[in-house]
C-alpha atoms as a PDB file:
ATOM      1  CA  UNK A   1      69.091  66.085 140.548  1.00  0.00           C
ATOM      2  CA  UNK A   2      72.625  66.847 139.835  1.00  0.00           C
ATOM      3  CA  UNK A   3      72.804  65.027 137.023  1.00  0.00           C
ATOM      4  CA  UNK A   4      70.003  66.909 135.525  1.00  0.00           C
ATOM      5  CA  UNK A   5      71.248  70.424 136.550  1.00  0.00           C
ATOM      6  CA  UNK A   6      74.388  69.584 135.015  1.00  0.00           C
ATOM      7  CA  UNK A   7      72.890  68.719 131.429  1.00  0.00           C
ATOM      8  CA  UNK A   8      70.799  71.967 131.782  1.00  0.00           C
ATOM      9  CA  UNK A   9      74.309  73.786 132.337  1.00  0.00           C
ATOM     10  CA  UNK A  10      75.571  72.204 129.147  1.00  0.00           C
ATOM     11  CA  UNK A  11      73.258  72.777 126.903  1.00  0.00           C
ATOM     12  CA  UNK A  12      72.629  76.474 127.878  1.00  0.00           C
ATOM     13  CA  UNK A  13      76.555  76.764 127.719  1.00  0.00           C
ATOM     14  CA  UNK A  14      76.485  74.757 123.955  1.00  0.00           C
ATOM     15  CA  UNK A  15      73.430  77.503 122.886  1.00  0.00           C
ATOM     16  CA  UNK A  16      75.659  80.568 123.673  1.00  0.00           C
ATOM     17  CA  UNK A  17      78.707  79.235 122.119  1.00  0.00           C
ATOM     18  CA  UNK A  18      76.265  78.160 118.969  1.00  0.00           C
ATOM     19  CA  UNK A  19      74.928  81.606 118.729  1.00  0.00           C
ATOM     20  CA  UNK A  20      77.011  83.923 120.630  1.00  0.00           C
ATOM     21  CA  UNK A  21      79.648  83.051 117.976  1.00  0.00           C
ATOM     22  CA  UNK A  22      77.468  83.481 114.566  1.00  0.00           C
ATOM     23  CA  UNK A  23      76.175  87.218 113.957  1.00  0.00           C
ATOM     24  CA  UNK A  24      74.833  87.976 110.663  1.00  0.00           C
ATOM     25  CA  UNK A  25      76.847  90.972 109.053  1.00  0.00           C
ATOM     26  CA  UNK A  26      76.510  92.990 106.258  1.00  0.00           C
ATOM     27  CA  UNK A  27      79.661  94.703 105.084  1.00  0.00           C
ATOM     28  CA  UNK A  28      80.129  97.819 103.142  1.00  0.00           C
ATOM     29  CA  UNK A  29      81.008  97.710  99.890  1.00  0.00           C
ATOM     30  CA  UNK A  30      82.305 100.811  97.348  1.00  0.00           C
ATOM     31  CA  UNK A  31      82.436 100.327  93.640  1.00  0.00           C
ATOM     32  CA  UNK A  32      86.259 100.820  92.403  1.00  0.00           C
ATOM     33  CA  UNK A  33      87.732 103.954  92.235  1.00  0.00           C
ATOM     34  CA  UNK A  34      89.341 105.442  89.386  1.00  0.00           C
ATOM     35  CA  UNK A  35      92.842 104.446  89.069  1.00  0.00           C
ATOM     36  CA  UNK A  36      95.646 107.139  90.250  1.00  0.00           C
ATOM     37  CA  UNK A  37      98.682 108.421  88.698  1.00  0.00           C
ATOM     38  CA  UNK A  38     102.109 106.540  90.980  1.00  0.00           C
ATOM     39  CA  UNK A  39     105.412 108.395  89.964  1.00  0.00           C
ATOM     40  CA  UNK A  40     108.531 107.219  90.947  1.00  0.00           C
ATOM     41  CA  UNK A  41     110.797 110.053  90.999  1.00  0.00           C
ATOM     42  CA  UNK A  42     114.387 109.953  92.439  1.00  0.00           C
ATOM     43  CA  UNK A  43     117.157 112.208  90.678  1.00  0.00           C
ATOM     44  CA  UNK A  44     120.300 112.508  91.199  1.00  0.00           C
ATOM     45  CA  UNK A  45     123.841 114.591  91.836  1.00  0.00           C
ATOM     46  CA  UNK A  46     125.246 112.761  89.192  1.00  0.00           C
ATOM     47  CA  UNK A  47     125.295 114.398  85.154  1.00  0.00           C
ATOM     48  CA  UNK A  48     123.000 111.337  83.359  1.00  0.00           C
ATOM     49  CA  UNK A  49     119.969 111.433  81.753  1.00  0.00           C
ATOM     50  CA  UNK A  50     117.678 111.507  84.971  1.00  0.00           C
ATOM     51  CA  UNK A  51     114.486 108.972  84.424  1.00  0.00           C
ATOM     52  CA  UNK A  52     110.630 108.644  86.435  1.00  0.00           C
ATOM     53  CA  UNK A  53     108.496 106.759  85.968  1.00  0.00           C
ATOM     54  CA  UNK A  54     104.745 106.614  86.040  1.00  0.00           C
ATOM     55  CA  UNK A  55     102.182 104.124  86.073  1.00  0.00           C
ATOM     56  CA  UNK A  56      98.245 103.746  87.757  1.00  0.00           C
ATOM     57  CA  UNK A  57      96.997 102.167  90.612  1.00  0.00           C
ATOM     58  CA  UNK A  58      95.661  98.314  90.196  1.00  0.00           C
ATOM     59  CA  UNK A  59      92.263  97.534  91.810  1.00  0.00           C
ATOM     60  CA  UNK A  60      93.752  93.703  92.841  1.00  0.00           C
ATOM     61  CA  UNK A  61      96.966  92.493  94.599  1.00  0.00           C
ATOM     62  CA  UNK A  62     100.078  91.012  92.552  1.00  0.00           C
ATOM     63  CA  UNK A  63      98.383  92.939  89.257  1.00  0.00           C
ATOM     64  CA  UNK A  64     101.296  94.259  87.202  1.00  0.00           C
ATOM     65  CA  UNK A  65     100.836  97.909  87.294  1.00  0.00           C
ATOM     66  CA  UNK A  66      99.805  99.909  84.177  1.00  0.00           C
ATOM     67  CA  UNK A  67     102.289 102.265  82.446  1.00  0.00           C
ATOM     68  CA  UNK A  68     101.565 106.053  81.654  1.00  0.00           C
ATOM     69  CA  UNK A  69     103.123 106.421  77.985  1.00  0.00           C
ATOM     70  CA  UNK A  70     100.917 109.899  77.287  1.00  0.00           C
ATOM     71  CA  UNK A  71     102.007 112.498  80.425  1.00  0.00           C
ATOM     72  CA  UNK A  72     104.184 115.735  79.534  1.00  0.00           C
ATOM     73  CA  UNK A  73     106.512 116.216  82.090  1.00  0.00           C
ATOM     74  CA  UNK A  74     109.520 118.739  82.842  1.00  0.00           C
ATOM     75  CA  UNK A  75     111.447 119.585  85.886  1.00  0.00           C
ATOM     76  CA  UNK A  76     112.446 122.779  86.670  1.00  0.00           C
ATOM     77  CA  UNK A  77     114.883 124.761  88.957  1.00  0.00           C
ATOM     78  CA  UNK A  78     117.070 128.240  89.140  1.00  0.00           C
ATOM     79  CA  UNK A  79     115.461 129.201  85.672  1.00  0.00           C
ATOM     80  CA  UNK A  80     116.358 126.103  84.078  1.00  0.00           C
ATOM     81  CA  UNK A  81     113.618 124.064  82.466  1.00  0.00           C
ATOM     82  CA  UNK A  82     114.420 120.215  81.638  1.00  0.00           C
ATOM     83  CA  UNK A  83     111.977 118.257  80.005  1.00  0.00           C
ATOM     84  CA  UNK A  84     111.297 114.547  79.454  1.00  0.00           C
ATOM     85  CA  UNK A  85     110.627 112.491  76.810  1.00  0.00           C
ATOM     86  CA  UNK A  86     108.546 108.582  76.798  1.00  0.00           C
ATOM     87  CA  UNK A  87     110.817 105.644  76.253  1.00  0.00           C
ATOM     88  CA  UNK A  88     109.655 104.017  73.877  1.00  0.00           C
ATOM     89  CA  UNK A  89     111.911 100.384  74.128  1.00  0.00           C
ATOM     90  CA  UNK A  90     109.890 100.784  78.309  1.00  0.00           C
ATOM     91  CA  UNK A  91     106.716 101.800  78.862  1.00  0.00           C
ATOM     92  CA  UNK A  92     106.097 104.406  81.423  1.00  0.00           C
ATOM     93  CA  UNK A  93     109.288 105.570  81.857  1.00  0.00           C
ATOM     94  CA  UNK A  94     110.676 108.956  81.001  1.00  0.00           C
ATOM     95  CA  UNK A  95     113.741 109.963  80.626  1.00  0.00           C
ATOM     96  CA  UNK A  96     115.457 113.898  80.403  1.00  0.00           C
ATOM     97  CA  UNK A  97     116.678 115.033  76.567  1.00  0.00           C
ATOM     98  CA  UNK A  98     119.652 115.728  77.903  1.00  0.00           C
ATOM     99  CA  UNK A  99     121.909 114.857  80.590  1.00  0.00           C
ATOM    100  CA  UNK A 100     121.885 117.133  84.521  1.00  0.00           C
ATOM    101  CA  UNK A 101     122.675 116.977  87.629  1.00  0.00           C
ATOM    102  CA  UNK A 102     120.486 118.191  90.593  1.00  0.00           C
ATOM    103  CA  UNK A 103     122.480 120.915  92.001  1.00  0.00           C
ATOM    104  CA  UNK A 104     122.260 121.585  95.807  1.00  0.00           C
ATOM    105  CA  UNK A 105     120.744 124.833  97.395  1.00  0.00           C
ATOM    106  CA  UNK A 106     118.170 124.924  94.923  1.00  0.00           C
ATOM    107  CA  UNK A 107     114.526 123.653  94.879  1.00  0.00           C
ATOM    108  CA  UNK A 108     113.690 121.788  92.134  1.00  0.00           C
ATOM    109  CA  UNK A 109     110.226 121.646  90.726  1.00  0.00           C
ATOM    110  CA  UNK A 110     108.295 118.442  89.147  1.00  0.00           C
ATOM    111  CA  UNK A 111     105.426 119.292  86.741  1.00  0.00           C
ATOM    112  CA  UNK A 112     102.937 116.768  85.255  1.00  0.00           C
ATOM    113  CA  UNK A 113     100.793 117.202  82.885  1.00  0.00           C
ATOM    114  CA  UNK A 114      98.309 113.816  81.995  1.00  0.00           C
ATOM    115  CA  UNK A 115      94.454 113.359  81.443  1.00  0.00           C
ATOM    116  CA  UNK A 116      93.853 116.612  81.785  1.00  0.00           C
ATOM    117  CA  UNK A 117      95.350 117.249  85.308  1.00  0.00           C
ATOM    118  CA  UNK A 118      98.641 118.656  86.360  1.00  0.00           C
ATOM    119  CA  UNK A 119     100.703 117.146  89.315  1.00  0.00           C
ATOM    120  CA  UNK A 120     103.249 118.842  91.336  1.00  0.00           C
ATOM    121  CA  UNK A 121     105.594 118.441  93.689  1.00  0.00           C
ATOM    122  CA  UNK A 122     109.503 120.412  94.580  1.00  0.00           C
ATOM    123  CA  UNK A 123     112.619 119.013  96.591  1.00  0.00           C
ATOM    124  CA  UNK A 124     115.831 119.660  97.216  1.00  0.00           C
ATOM    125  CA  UNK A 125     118.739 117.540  97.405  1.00  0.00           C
ATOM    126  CA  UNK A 126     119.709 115.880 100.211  1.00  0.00           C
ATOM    127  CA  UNK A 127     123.252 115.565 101.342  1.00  0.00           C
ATOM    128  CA  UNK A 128     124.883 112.016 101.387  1.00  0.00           C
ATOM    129  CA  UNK A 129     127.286 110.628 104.009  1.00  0.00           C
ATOM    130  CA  UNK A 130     130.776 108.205 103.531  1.00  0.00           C
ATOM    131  CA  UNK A 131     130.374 105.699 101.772  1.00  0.00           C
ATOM    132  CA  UNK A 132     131.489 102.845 104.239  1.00  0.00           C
ATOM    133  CA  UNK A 133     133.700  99.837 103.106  1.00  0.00           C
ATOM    134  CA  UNK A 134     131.744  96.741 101.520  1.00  0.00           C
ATOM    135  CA  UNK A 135     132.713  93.126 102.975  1.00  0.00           C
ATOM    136  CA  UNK A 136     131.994  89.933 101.385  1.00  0.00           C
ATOM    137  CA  UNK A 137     131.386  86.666 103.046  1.00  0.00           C
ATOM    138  CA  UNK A 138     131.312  82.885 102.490  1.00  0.00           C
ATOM    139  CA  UNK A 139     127.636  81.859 101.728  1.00  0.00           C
ATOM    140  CA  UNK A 140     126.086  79.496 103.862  1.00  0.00           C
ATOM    141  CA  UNK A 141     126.466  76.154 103.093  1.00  0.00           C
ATOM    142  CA  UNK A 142     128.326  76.718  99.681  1.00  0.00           C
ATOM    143  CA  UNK A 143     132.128  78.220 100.031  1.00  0.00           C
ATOM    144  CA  UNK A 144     132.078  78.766  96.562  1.00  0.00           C
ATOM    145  CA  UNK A 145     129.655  81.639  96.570  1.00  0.00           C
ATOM    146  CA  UNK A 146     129.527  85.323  98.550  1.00  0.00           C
ATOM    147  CA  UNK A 147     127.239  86.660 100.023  1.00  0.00           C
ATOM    148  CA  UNK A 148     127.263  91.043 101.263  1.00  0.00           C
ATOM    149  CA  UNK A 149     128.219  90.830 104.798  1.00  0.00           C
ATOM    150  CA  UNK A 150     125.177  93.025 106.423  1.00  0.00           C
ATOM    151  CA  UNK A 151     126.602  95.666 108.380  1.00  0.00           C
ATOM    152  CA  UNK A 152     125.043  98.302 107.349  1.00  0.00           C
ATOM    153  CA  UNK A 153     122.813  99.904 110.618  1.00  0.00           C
ATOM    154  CA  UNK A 154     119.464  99.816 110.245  1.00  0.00           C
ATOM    155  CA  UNK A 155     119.393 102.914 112.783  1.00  0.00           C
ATOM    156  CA  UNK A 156     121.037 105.651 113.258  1.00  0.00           C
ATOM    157  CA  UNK A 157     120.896 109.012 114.788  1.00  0.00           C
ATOM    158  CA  UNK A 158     123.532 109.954 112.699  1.00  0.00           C
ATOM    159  CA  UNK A 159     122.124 109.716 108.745  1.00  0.00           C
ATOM    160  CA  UNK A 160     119.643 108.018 106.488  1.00  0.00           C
ATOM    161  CA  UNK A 161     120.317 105.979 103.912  1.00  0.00           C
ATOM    162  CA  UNK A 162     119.718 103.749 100.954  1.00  0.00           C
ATOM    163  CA  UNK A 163     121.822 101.313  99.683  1.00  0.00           C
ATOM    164  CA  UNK A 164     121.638  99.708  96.463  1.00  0.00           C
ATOM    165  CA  UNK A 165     123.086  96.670  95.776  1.00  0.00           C
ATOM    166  CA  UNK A 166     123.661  95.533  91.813  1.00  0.00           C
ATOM    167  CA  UNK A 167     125.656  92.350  91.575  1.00  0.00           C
ATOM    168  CA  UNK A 168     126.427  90.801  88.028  1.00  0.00           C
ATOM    169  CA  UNK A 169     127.745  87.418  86.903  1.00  0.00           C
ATOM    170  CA  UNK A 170     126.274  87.260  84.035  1.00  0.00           C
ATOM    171  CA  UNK A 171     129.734  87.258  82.288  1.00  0.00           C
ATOM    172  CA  UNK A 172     130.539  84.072  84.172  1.00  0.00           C
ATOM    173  CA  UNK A 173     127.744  82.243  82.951  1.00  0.00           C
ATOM    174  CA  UNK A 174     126.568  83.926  79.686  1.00  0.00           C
ATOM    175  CA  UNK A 175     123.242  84.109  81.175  1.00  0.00           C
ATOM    176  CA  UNK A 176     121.999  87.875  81.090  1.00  0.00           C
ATOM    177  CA  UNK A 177     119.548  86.847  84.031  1.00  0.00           C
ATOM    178  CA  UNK A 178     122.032  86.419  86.430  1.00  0.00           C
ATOM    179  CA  UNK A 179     122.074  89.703  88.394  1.00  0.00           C
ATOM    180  CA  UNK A 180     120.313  90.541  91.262  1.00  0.00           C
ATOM    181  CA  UNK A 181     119.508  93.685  92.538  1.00  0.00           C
ATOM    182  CA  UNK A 182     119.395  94.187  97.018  1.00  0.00           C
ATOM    183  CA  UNK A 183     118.134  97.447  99.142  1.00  0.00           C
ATOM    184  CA  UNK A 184     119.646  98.250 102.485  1.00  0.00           C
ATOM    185  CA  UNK A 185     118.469 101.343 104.344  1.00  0.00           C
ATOM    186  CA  UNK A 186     119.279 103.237 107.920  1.00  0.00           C
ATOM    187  CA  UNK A 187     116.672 105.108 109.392  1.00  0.00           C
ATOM    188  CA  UNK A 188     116.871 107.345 112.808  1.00  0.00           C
ATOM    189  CA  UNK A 189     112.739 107.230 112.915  1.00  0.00           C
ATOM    190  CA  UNK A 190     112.464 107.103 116.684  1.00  0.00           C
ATOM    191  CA  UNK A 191     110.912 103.337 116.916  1.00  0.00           C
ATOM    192  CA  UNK A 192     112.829 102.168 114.486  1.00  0.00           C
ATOM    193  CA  UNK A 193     115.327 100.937 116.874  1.00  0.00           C
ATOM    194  CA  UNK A 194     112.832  98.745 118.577  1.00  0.00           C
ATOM    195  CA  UNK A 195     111.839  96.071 115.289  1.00  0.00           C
ATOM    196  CA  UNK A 196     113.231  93.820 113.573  1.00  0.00           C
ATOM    197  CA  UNK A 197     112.579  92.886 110.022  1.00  0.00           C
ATOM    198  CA  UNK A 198     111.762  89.340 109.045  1.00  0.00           C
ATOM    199  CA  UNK A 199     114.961  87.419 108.214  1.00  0.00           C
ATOM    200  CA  UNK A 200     115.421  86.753 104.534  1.00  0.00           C
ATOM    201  CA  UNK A 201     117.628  84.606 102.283  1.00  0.00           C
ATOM    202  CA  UNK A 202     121.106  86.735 101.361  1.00  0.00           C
ATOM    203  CA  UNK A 203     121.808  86.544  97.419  1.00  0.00           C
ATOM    204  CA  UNK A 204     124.585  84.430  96.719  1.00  0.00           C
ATOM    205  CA  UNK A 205     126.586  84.780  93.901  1.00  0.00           C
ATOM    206  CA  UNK A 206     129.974  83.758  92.422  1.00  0.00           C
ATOM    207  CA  UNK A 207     133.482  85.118  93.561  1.00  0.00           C
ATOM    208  CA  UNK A 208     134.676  87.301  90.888  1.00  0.00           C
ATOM    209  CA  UNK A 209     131.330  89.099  90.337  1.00  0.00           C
ATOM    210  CA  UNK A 210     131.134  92.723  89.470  1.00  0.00           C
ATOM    211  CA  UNK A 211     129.371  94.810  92.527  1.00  0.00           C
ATOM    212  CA  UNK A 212     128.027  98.435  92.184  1.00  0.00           C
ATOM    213  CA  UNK A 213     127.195  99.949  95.383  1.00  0.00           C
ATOM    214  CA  UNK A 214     125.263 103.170  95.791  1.00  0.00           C
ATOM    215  CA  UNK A 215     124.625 105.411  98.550  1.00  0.00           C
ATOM    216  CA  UNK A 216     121.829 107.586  98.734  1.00  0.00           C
ATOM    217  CA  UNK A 217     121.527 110.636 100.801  1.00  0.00           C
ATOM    218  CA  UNK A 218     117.551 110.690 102.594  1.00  0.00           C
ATOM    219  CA  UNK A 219     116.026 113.617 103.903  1.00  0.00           C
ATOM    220  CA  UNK A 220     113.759 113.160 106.745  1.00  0.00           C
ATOM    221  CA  UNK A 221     110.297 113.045 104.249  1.00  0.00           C
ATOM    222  CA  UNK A 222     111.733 110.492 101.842  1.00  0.00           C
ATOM    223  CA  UNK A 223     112.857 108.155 104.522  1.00  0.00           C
ATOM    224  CA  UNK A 224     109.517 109.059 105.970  1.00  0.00           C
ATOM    225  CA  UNK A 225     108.275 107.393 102.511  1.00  0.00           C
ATOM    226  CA  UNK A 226     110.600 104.586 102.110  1.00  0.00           C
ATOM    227  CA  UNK A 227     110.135 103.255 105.783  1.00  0.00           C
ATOM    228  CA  UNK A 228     106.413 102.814 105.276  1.00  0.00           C
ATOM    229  CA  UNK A 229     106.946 101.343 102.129  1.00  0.00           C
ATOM    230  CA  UNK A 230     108.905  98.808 103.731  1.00  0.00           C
ATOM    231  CA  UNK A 231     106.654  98.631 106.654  1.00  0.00           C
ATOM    232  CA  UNK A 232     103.519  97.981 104.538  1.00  0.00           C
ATOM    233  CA  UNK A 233     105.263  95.274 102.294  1.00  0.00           C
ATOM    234  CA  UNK A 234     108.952  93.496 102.983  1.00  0.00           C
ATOM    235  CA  UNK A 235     108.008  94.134 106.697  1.00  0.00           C
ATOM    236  CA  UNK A 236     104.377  93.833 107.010  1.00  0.00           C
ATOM    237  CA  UNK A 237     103.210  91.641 109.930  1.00  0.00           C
ATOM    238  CA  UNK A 238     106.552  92.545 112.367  1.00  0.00           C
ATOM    239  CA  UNK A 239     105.810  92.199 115.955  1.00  0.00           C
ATOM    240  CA  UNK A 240     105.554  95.907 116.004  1.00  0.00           C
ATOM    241  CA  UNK A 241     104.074  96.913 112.720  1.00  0.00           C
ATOM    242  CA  UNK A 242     101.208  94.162 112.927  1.00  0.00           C
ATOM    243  CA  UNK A 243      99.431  96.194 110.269  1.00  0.00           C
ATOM    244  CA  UNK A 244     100.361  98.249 107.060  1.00  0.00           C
ATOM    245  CA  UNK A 245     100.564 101.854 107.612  1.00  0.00           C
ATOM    246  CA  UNK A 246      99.624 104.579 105.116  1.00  0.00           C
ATOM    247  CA  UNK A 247     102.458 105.301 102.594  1.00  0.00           C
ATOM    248  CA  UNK A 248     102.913 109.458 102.236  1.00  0.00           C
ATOM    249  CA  UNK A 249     103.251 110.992  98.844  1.00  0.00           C
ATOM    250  CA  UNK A 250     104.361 114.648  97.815  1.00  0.00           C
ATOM    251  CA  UNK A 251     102.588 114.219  94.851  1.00  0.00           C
ATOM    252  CA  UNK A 252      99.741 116.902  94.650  1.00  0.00           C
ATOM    253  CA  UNK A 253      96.128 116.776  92.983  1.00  0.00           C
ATOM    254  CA  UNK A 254      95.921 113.384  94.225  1.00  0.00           C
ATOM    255  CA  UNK A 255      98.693 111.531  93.021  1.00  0.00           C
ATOM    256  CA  UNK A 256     100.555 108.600  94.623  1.00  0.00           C
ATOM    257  CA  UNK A 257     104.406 108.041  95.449  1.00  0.00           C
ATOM    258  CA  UNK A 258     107.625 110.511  95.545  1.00  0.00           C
ATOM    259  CA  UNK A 259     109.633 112.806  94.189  1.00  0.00           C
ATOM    260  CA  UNK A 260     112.557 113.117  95.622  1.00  0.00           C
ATOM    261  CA  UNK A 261     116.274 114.414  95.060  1.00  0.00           C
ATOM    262  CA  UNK A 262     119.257 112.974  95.928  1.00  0.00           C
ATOM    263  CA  UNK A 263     122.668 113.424  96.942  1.00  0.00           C
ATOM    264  CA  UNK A 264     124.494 109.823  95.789  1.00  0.00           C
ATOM    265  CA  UNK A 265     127.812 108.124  96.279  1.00  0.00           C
ATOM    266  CA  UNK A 266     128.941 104.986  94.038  1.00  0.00           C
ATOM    267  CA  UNK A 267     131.617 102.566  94.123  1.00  0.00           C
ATOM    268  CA  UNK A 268     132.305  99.335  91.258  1.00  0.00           C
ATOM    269  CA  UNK A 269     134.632  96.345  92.776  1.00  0.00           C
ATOM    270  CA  UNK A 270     134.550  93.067  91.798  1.00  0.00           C
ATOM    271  CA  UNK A 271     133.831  90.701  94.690  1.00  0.00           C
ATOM    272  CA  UNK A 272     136.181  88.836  96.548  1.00  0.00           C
ATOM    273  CA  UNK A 273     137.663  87.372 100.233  1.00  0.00           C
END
């Protein structure tokens, strides 16, 4: 008798895992939506001809976005009007017909005009701190290359921060691939102090290379931005951002990205013990 209650247990237990664990679902689907307009829009303190770029949305992962060549565009602020012109030698970017600097206590004005829709957005520039002093370190495993010592705080209460690394030995070598190109940023969001971004290899490259380093002041929206860009990509699946958050824009009528102005400190050395 116990026998036979206990194969009567099993098989009931063997029919609930067989169909307690197979549900028939039918899932939404949506057909595509029309691809949006994604500007990229940081300009500067410094007198250059100031560049954005635009491109659309793409429906599938890893697709190399499509460039806007067609938009009119101009940016405007304290009566001045500066308009931009398609570069031809890259598609989708723009760049100013002449050469300014954002100037600070003055909100300045992006205008797009493309498939018969205009985009705005406004900013003013942020303020930048000290640039701190750079260090360079032995690479692992090979003395014969650097790598950036990272000491740059990824919090802060103080300031926010990008950093952008461009390190070239393409002189060395006579290769004009060899450059790379590293981001750093400090935030003061108030969990940002409690995650850790996956580890990832440090660029190496050869002692004598030529290092420009570039500080850019963030205001609290654009860090706003750049975090959940990072959270939704580089960092996406940290303990505590499990999933990817939605990435604000100040792009109106529907548009994706940023514009943004700001403040920016640079420095050239050539890297070295």
């Amino acid at each position: 008798m116990l026998n036979t209650t206990r194969h009567i247990l099993v098989y009931l237990l063997g029919c609930l895992l067989i169909f307690g664990c197979e549900e028939k679902s039918n899932w939404p689907t949506t057909p595509d939506q029309a691809p949006a307009l994604v500007v990229e829009a940081l300009l500067t303190n410094e007198f250059k001809h100031q560049e954005i770029q635009l491109s659309l949305t793409q429906s599938q992962i890893n697709e190399v976005p499509t460039p806007v060549t067609d938009a009119e565009l101009f940016v405007s602020a304290a009566g001045n009007l500066f308009s931009f012109s398609a570069d031809p030698a890259s598609p989708g970017l723009y760049k100013s017909t002449i050469p300014f600097a954002v100037s600070f206590g003055h909100t300045h004005q992006l205008t797009i005009d493309w498939n018969g829709a205009i985009y705005k957005s406004s900013s003013t520039l942020s303020s930048v701190g000290v640039l701190p002093e750079i260090f360079f370190l032995p690479a692992f495993g090979d003395s014969s290359k650097l790598r950036i010592q990272e000491n740059i705080p990824l919090y802060s209460n103080f300031e926010q921060a990008m950093y952008q690394f461009d390190i070239d030995w393409s002189t060395q070598t006579g290769t004009p691939e060899d450059r790379a190109r590293v981001y750093f940023y400090t935030f003061s969001d108030f969990h940002i102090n409690e995650i850790q971004p996956p580890p990832k290899e440090p660029i190496r490259f050869p002692i004598g290379s030529e290092v420009i380093v570039r500080k850019y002041g963030l205001d609290d929206e654009f860090a706003q931005f750049l975090l959940a860009v990072q959270v939704s990509t580089t960092w996406n699946g940290n303990l505590f951002y499990s999933s990817s958050s939605s990435v604000p824009s100040n792009i109106s009528n529907g548009g994706l990205g940023y514009f943004a102005t700001c403040g920016v400190l640079a420095d050239t050395m050539v890297a070295g013990l």
